[in-house]
Protein backbone atom coordinates (compact mmCIF):
# COMPACT_ATOMS: atom_id res chain seq x y z
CA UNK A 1 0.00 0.00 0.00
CA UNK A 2 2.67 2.39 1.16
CA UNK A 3 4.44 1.90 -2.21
CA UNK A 4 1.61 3.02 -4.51
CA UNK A 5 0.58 5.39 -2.12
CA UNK A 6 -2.82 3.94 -1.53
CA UNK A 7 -4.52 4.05 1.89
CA UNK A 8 -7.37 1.71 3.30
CA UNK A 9 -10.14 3.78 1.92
CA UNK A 10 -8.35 4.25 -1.06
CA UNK A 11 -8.54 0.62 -1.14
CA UNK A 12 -12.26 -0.37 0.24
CA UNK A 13 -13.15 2.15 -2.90
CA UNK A 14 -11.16 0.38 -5.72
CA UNK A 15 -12.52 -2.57 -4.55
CA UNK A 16 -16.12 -2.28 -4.51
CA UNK A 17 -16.42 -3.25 -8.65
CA UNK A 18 -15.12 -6.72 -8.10
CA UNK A 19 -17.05 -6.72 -4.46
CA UNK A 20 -19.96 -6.40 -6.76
CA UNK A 21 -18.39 -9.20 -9.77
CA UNK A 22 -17.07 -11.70 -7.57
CA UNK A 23 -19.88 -11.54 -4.37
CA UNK A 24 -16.82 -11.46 -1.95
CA UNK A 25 -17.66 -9.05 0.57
CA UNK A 26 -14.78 -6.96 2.11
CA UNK A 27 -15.81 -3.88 5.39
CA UNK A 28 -13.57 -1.25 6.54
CA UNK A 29 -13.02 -3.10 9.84
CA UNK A 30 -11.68 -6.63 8.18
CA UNK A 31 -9.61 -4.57 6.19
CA UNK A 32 -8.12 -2.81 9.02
CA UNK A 33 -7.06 -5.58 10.78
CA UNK A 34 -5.46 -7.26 8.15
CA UNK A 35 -3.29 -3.97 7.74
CA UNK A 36 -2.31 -3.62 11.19
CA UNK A 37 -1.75 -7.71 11.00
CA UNK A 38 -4.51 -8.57 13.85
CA UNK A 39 -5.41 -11.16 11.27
CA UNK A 40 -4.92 -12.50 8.12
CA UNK A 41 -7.14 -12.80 4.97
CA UNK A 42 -9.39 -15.77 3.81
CA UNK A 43 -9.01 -17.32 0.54
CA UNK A 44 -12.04 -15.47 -0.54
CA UNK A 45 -10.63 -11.73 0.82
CA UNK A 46 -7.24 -13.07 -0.58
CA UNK A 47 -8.46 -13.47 -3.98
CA UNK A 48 -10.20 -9.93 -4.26
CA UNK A 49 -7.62 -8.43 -2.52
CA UNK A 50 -5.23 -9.83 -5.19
CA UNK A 51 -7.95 -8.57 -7.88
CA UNK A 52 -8.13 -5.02 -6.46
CA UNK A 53 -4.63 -4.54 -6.16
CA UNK A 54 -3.91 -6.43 -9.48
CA UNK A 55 -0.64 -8.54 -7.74
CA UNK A 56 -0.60 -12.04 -6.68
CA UNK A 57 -1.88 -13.31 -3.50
CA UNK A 58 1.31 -15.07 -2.84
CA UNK A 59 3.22 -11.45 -3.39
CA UNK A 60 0.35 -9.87 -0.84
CA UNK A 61 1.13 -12.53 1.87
CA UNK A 62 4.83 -11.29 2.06
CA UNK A 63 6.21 -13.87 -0.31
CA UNK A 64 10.06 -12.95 -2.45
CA UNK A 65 8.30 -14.06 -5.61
CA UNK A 66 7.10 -11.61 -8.55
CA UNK A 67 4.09 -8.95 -7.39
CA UNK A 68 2.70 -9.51 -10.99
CA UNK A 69 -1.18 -11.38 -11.08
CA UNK A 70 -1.45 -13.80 -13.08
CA UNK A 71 -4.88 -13.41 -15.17
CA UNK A 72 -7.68 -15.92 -14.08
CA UNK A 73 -7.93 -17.44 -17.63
CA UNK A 74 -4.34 -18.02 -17.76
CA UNK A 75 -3.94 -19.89 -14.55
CA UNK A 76 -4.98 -23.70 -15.20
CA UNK A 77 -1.94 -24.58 -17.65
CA UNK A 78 -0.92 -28.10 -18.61
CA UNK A 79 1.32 -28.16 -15.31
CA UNK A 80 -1.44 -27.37 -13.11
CA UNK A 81 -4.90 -29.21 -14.93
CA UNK A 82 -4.05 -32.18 -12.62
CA UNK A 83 -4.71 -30.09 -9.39
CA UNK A 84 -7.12 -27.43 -9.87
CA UNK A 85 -10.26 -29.74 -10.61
CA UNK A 86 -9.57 -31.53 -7.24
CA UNK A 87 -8.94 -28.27 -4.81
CA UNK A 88 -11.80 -27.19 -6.62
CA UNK A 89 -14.13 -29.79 -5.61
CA UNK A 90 -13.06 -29.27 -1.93
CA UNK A 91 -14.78 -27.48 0.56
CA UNK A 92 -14.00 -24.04 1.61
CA UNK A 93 -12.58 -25.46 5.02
CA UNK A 94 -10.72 -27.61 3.23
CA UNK A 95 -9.46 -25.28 0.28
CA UNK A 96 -7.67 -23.28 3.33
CA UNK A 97 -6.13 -25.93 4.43
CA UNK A 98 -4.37 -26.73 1.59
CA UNK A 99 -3.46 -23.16 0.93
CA UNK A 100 -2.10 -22.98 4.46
CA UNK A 101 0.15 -26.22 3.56
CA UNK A 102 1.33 -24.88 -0.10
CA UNK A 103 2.02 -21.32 1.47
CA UNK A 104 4.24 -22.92 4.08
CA UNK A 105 6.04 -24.69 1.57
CA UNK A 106 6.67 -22.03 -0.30
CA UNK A 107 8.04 -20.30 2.65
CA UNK A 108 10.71 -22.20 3.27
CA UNK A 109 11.73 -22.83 -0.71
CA UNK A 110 11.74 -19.17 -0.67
CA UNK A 111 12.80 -18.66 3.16
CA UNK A 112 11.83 -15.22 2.81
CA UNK A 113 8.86 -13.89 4.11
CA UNK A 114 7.49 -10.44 4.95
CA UNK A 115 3.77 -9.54 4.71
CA UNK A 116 2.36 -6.62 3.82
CA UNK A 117 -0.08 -6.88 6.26
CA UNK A 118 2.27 -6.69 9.19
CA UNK A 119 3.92 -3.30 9.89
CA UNK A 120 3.57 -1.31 6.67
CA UNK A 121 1.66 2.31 7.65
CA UNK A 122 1.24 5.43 6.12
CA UNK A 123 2.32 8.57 8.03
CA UNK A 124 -1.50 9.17 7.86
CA UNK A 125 -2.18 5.88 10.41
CA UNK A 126 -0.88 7.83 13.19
CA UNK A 127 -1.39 10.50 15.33
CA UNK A 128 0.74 13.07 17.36
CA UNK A 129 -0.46 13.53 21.49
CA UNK A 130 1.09 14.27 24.51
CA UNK A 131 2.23 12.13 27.92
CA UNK A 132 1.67 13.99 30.81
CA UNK A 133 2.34 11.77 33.61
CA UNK A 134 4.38 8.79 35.08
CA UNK A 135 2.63 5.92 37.07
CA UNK A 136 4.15 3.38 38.95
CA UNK A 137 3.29 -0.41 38.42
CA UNK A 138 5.39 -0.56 41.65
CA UNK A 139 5.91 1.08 44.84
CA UNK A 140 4.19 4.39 43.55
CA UNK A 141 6.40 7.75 41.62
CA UNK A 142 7.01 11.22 42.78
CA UNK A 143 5.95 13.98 39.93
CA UNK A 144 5.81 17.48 40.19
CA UNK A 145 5.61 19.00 36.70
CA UNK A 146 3.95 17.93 33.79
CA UNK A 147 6.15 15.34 31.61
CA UNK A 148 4.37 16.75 28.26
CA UNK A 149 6.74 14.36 26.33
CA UNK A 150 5.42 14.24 22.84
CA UNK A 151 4.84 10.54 21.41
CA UNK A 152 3.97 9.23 17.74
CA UNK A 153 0.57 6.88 18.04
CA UNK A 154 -1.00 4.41 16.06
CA UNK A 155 -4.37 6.14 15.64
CA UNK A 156 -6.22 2.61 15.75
CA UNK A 157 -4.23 1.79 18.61
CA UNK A 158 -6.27 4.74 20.21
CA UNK A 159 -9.54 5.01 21.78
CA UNK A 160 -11.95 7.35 20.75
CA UNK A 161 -12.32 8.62 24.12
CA UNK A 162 -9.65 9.29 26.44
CA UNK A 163 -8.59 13.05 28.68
CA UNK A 164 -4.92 11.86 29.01
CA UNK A 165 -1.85 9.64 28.76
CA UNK A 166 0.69 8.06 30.86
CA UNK A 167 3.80 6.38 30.79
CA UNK A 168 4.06 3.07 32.95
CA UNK A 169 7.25 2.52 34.87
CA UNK A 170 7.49 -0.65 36.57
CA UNK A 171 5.97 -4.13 36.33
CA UNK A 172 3.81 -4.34 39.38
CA UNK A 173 0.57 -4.63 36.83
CA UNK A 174 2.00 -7.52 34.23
CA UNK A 175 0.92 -9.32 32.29
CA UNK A 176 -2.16 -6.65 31.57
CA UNK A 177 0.25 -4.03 31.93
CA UNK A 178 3.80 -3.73 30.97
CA UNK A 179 6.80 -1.91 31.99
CA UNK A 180 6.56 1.66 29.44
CA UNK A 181 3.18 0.98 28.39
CA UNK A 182 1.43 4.07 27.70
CA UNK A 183 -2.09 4.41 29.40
CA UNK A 184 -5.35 6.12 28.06
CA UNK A 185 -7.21 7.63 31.12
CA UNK A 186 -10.19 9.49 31.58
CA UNK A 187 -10.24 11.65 34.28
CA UNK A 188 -12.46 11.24 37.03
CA UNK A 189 -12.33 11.65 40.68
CA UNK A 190 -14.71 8.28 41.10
CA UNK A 191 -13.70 4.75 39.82
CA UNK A 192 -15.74 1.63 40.41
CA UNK A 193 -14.30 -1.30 42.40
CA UNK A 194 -12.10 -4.01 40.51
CA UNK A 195 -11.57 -1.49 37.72
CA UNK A 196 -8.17 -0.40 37.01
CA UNK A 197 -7.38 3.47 38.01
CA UNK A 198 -4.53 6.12 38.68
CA UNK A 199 -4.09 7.33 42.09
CA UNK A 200 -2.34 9.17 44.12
CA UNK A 201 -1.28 8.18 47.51
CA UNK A 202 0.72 10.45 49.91
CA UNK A 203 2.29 12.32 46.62
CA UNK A 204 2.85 8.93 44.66
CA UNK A 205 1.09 7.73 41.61
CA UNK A 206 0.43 4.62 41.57
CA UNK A 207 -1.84 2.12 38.75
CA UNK A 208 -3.77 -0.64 40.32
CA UNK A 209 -6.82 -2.24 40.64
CA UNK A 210 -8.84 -0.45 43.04
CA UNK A 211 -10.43 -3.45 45.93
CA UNK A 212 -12.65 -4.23 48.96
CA UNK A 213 -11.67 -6.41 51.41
CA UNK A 214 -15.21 -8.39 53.41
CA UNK A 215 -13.90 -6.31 56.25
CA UNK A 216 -14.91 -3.13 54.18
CA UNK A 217 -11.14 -2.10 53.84
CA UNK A 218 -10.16 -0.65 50.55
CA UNK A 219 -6.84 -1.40 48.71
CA UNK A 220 -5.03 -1.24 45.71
CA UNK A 221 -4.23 -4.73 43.99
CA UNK A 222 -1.41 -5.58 41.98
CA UNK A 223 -2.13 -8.13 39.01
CA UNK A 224 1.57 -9.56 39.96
CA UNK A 225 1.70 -11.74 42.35
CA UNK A 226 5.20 -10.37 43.43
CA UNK A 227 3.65 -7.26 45.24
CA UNK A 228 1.94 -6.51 48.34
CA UNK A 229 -1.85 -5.02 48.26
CA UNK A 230 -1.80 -1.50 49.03
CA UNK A 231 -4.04 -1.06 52.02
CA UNK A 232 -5.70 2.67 52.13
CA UNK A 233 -6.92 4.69 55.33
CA UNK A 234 -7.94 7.87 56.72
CA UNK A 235 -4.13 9.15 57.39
CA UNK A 236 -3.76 8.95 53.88
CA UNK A 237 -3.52 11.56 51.39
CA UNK A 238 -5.49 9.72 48.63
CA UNK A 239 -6.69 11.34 45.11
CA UNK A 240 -8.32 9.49 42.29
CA UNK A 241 -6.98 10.70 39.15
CA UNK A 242 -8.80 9.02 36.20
CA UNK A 243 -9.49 5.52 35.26
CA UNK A 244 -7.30 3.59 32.37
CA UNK A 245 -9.32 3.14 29.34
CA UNK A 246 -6.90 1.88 26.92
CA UNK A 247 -3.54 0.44 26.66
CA UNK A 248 -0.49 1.30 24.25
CA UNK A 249 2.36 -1.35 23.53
CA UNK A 250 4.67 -0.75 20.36
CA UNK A 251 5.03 -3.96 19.05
């Protein structure tokens, strides 16, 4: 996509004539997570892709072999009449399976593969925003300015609604949350029980799950078993900040 300049919408549009020819069906969504490599395509989605785009479907997959298509009426040759009636009389279950198998062996006959589904994106797929904070998956962080570091995002990484992000430090929170994750938080002063929140305790940020012991007694959780629940009371200097609505991880 990058290399013709063509974005997904660019794509979706080209598309919709042999949508319409073939009665393969192809939505913004599916097409979005085969670009950000989430998933891969059918056979079917494979097929108009490769019709759209006019290259092969072995070229869109990542394969080192020639991006030229080959034209549908040219296809069954002499070489290939033997095969083509019998994967055609297969069912669609069945037809994927033997793609799967050919595709594999053509992986390692060609040992090189690189998709084009798995981290090609246009300067257009991402966004510019701002972390404020630092949070501790840990034993809670000091901060007394604004970190306003500036950060490149994958806009559908991003959730639609969010007031602010943070940088994790610390790996109190795995495996949800990892060491430098960036957080998505919207900022409230209330968050329910077992959901995940920012807050500040005695000057230290801190993200946990916020808990309830049967005694009544509130705490903050940590999802690895490695740390100590954070018990609160009325000595302490305790703010809610927001709670986390998202997640960032570069892959």
């Amino acid at each position: 996509m990058s290399e013709r300049g063509l974005k997904q919408v660019d794509i979706l549009e080209m598309s919709r004539p042999y949508q319409k020819k073939t009665g393969i069906k192809l939505g913004k969504s599916a097409l979005s997570q085969y670009v950000s490599g989430k998933s891969r395509p059918d056979d079917e989605k494979l097929y108009l892709l490769s019709l759209t785009l006019g290259v092969s479907e072995a070229w869109i997959m990542g394969y080192d072999i020639p991006q030229n298509r080959l034209p549908d009426e040219e296809r069954v040759s002499a070489s290939n009449l033997d095969i083509v009636p019998v994967y055609d009389k297969l069912e669609k279950s069945r037809k994927t399976t033997v793609y799967d198998f050919a595709v594999e062996q053509l992986a390692e006959q060609e040992n090189t593969v690189v998709s084009i589904f798995s981290k090609r994106h246009d300067e257009d797929d991402y966004i510019n925003d701002y972390v404020q904070g630092i949070v501790a998956a840990g034993h809670g962080a000091f901060q007394e300015d604004n970190l306003n570091m500036e950060v490149k995002l994958l806009a559908e990484k991003v959730p639609d609604k969010y007031d602010t992000i943070a940088q994790v430090v610390g790996d109190s929170m795995r495996p949800m949350i990892e060491n430098n994750d960036l957080l998505f938080i919207e900022v409230t002063s209330q968050v329910d029980m077992n959901s995940i929140g920012i807050f500040q305790i005695n000057g230290k940020n801190f993200v946990k799950k916020l808990k309830r012991d049967y005694g009544g007694s509130w705490y903050l959780q940590s999802l690895n078993n490695n740390y100590e629940e954070i018990y609160l009371s009325e000595d302490d200097d305790i703010r809610t900040i927001g709670e986390v609505v998202g997640i960032y991880r570069e892959d």
